[in-house]
Protein backbone atom coordinates (compact mmCIF):
# COMPACT_ATOMS: atom_id res chain seq x y z
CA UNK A 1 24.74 -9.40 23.77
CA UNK A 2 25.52 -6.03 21.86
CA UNK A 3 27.00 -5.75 18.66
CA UNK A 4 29.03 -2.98 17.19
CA UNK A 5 30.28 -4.48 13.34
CA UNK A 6 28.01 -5.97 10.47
CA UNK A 7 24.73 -6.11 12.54
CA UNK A 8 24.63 -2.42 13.37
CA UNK A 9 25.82 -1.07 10.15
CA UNK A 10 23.12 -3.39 8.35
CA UNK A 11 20.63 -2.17 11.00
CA UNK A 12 21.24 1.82 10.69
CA UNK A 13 21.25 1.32 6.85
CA UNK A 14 17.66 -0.11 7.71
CA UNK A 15 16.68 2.64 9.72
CA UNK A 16 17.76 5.17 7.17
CA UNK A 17 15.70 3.55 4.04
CA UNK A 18 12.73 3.74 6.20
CA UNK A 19 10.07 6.34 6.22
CA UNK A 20 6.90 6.66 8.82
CA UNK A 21 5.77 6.93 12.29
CA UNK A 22 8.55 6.62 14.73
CA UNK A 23 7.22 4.19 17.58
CA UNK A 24 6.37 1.37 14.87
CA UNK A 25 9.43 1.96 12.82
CA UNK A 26 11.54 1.89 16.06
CA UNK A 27 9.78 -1.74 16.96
CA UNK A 28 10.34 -2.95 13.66
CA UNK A 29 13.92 -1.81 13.67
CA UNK A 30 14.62 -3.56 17.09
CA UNK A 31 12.87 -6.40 15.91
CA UNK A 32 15.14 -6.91 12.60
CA UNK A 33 18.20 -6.69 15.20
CA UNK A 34 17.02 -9.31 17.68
CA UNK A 35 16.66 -11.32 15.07
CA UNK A 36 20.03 -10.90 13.35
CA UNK A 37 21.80 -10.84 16.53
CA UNK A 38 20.02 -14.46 17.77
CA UNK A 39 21.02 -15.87 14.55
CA UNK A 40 24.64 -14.83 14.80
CA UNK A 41 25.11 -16.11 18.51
CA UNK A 42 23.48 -19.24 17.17
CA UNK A 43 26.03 -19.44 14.52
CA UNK A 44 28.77 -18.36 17.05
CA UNK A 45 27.73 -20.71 19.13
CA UNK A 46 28.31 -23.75 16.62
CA UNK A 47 31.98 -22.68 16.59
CA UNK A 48 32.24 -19.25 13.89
CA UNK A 49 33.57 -16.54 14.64
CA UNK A 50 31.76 -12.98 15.58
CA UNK A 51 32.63 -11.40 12.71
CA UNK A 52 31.38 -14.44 10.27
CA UNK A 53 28.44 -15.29 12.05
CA UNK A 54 27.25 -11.34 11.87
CA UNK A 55 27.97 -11.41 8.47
CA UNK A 56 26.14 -15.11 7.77
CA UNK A 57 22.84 -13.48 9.89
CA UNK A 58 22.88 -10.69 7.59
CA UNK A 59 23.00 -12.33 4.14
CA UNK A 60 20.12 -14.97 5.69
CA UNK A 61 18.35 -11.69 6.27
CA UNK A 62 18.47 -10.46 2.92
CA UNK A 63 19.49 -7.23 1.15
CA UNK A 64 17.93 -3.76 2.39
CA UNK A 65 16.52 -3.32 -0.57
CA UNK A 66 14.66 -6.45 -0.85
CA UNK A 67 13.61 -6.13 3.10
CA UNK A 68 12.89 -2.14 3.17
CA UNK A 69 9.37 -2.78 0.71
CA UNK A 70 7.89 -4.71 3.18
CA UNK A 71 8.85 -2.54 6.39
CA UNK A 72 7.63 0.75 4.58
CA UNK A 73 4.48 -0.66 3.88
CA UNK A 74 3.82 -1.54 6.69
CA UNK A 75 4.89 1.88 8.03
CA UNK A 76 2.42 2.96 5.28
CA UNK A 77 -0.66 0.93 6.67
CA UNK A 78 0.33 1.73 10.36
CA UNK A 79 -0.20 5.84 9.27
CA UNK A 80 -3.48 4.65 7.63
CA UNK A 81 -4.78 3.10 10.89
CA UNK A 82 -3.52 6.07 13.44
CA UNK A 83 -5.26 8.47 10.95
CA UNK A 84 -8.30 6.31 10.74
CA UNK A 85 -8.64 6.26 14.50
CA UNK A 86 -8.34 9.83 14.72
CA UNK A 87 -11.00 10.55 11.92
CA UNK A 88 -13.04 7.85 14.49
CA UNK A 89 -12.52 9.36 17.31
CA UNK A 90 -12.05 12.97 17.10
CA UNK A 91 -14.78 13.87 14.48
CA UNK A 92 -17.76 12.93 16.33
CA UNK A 93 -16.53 14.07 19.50
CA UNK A 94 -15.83 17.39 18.12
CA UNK A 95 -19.48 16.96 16.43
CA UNK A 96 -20.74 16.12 19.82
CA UNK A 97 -19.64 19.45 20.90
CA UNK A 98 -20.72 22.30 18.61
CA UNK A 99 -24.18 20.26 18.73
CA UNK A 100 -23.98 21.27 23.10
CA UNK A 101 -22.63 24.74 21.75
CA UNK A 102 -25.65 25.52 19.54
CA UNK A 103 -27.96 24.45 22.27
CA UNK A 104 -26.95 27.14 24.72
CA UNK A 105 -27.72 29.57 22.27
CA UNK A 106 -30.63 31.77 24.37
CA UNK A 107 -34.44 30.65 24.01
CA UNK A 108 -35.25 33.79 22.34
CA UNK A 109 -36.70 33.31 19.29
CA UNK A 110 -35.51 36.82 18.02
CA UNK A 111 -32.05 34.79 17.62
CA UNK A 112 -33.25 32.26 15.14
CA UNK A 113 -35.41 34.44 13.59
CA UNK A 114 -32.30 36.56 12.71
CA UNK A 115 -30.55 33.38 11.06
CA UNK A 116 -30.78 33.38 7.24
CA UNK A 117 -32.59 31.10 5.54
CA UNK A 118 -30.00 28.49 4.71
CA UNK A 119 -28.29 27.81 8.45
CA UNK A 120 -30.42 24.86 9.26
CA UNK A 121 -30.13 23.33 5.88
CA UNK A 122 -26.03 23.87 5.98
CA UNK A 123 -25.87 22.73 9.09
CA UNK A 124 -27.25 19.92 8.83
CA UNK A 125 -25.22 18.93 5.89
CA UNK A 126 -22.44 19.70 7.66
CA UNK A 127 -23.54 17.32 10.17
CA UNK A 128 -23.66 14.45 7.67
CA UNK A 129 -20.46 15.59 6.44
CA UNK A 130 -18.77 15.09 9.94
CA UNK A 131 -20.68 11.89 10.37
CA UNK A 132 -19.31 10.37 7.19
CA UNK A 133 -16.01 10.97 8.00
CA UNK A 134 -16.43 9.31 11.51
CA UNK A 135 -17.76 6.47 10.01
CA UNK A 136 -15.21 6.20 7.15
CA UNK A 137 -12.73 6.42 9.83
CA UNK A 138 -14.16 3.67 11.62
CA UNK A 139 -14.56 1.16 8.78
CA UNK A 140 -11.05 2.29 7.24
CA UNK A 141 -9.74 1.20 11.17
CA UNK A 142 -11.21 -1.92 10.99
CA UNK A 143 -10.34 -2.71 7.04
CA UNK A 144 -6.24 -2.14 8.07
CA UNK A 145 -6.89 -3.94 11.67
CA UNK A 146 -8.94 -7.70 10.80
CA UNK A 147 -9.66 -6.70 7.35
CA UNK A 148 -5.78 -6.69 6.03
CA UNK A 149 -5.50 -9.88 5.06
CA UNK A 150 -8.30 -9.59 2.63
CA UNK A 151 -7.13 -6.45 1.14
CA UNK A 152 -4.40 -6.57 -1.79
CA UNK A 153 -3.11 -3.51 -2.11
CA UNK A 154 -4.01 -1.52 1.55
CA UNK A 155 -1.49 1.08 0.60
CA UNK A 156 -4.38 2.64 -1.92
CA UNK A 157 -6.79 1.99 0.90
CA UNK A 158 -4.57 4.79 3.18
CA UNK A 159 -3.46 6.86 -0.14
CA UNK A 160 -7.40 6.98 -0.47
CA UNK A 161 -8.36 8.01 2.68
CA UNK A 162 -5.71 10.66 2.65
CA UNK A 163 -6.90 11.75 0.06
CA UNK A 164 -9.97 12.15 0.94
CA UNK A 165 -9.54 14.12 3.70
CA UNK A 166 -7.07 16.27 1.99
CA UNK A 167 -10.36 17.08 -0.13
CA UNK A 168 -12.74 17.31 2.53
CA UNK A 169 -11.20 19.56 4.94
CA UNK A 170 -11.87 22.43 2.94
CA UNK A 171 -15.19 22.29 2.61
CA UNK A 172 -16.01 21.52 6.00
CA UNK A 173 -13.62 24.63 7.09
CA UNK A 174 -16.19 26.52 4.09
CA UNK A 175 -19.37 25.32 5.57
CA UNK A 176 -17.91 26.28 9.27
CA UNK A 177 -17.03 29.38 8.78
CA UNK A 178 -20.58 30.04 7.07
CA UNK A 179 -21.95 29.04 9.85
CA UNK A 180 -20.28 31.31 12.40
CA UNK A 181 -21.26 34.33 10.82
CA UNK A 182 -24.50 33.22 9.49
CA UNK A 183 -24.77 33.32 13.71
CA UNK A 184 -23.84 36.52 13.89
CA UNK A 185 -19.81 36.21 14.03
CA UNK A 186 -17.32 35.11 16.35
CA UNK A 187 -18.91 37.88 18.82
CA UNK A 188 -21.69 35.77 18.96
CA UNK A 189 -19.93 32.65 19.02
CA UNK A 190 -17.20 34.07 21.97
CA UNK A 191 -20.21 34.70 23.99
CA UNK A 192 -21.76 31.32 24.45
CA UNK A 193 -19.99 28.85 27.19
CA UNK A 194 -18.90 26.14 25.04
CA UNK A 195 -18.08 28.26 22.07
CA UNK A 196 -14.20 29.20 22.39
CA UNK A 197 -13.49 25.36 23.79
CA UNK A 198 -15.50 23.87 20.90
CA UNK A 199 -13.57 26.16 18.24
CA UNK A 200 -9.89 25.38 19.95
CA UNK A 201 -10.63 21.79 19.72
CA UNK A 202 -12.28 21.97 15.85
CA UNK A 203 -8.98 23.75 15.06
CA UNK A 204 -6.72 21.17 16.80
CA UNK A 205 -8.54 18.48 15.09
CA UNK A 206 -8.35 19.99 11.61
CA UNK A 207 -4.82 20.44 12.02
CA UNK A 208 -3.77 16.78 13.16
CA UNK A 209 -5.98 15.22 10.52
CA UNK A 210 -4.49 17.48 7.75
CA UNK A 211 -0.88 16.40 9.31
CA UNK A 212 -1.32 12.72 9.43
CA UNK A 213 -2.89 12.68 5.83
CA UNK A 214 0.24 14.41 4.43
CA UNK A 215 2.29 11.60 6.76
CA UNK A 216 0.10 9.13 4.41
CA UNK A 217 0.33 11.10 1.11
CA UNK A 218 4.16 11.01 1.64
CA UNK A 219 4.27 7.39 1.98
CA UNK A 220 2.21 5.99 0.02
CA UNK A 221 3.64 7.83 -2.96
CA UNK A 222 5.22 4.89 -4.35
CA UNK A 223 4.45 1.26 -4.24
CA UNK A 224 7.14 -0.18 -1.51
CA UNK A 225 6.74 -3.68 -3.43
CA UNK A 226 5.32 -6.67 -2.72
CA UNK A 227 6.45 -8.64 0.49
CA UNK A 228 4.64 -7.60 3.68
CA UNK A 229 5.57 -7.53 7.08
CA UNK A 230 2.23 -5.20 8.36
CA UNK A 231 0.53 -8.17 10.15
CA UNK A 232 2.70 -7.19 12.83
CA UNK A 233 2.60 -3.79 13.04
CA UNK A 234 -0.17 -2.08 15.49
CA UNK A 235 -1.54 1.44 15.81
């Protein structure tokens, strides 16, 4: 059964006081209606009227502002965990493919030689850089996944990580770019088969991760209160 009085209006009030990814705010928003609209054919069926029943539900419910906290923070933790998995997923992948790119540099030891002296060393820092971000993805996934109910206050655990990224993206951009040239440029770069793909991709990936960590930045920029509702709310 639809409904087109007190339900909706309480529901699209709701939807407007919330802020965060759209596919878990839209399941918690349909949620919050079944749920009113079961509990006012329940109390239609014991003899009220539409109009009462809807507006019974929605007092049981409780007031948008005491319900919002909980649904933003979970909308909060839920742009944690997609930012998490793409730190996990897309970081070593990414790794994975300027380390294939480097190796079909030529075998002629002319091109090293012509390296300066620090490539190696930045490059391999940049490599534990990238690595330490997979990881932190991975353990951040798995803190707002099975770790969230030992976790007080995961909105400072996505905030951080955020945060974090916000701060790291720049110097891995830095310590990319020194490598390029300290290869000899983009020329050089353009030239080898995996180069372009493996720079389109590194690009693509910067940009996402610096998107979803403003998405976090943005809503974890107040503390939404103390009632949760994340247990149920899934990447």
């Amino acid at each position: 059964m639809t409904s087109t009085g007190v339900i909706d209006d309480y529901v699209t009030g709701l939807s407007h006081a919330l802020r965060g990814p759209r596919g878990p705010k839209l399941d918690m928003i349909t949620e919050a209606r079944d749920s009113l609209l079961d509990t006012a054919e329940a109390l239609e069926g014991e003899g009220l009227d539409r109009a009462e029943a809807e507006r019974i539900a929605v007092e049981e419910f409780g007031p948008i502002s005491e319900i919002a906290p909980g649904y933003q923070e979970g909308l909060s933790i839920s742009a944690g965990r997609r930012l998490a998995c793409l730190l996990f997923l897309s970081v070593p992948l990414t790794t994975l493919m300027w380390t294939l790119t480097w190796r079909t540099l030529p075998g002629d030891p002319a091109a090293y030689a012509a390296w300066p002296s620090w490539f190696i060393p930045v490059s391999r820092g940049l490599d534990i850089l990238q690595m330490f971000v997979g990881v932190l993805g991975g353990v951040t996934l798995l803190a707002l996944s099975r770790g969230l109910r030992r976790i007080r206050r995961p909105r400072l655990v996505t905030r951080s990580l955020a945060m974090l990224i916000c701060a790291i993206l720049p110097i891995t951009l830095i310590l990319s770019l020194a490598l390029t040239y300290g290869a000899n440029g983009p020329a050089k770069l353009s030239g080898l088969p995996l180069g372009i793909p493996a720079a389109l991709m590194t690009c693509a990936s910067w940009l996402l991760q610096l998107y979803c960590a403003a998405r976090c930045l943005r809503l974890t920029r107040r503390e939404p209160g103390t009632a949760r509702l994340a247990d149920s709310i899934t990447v």
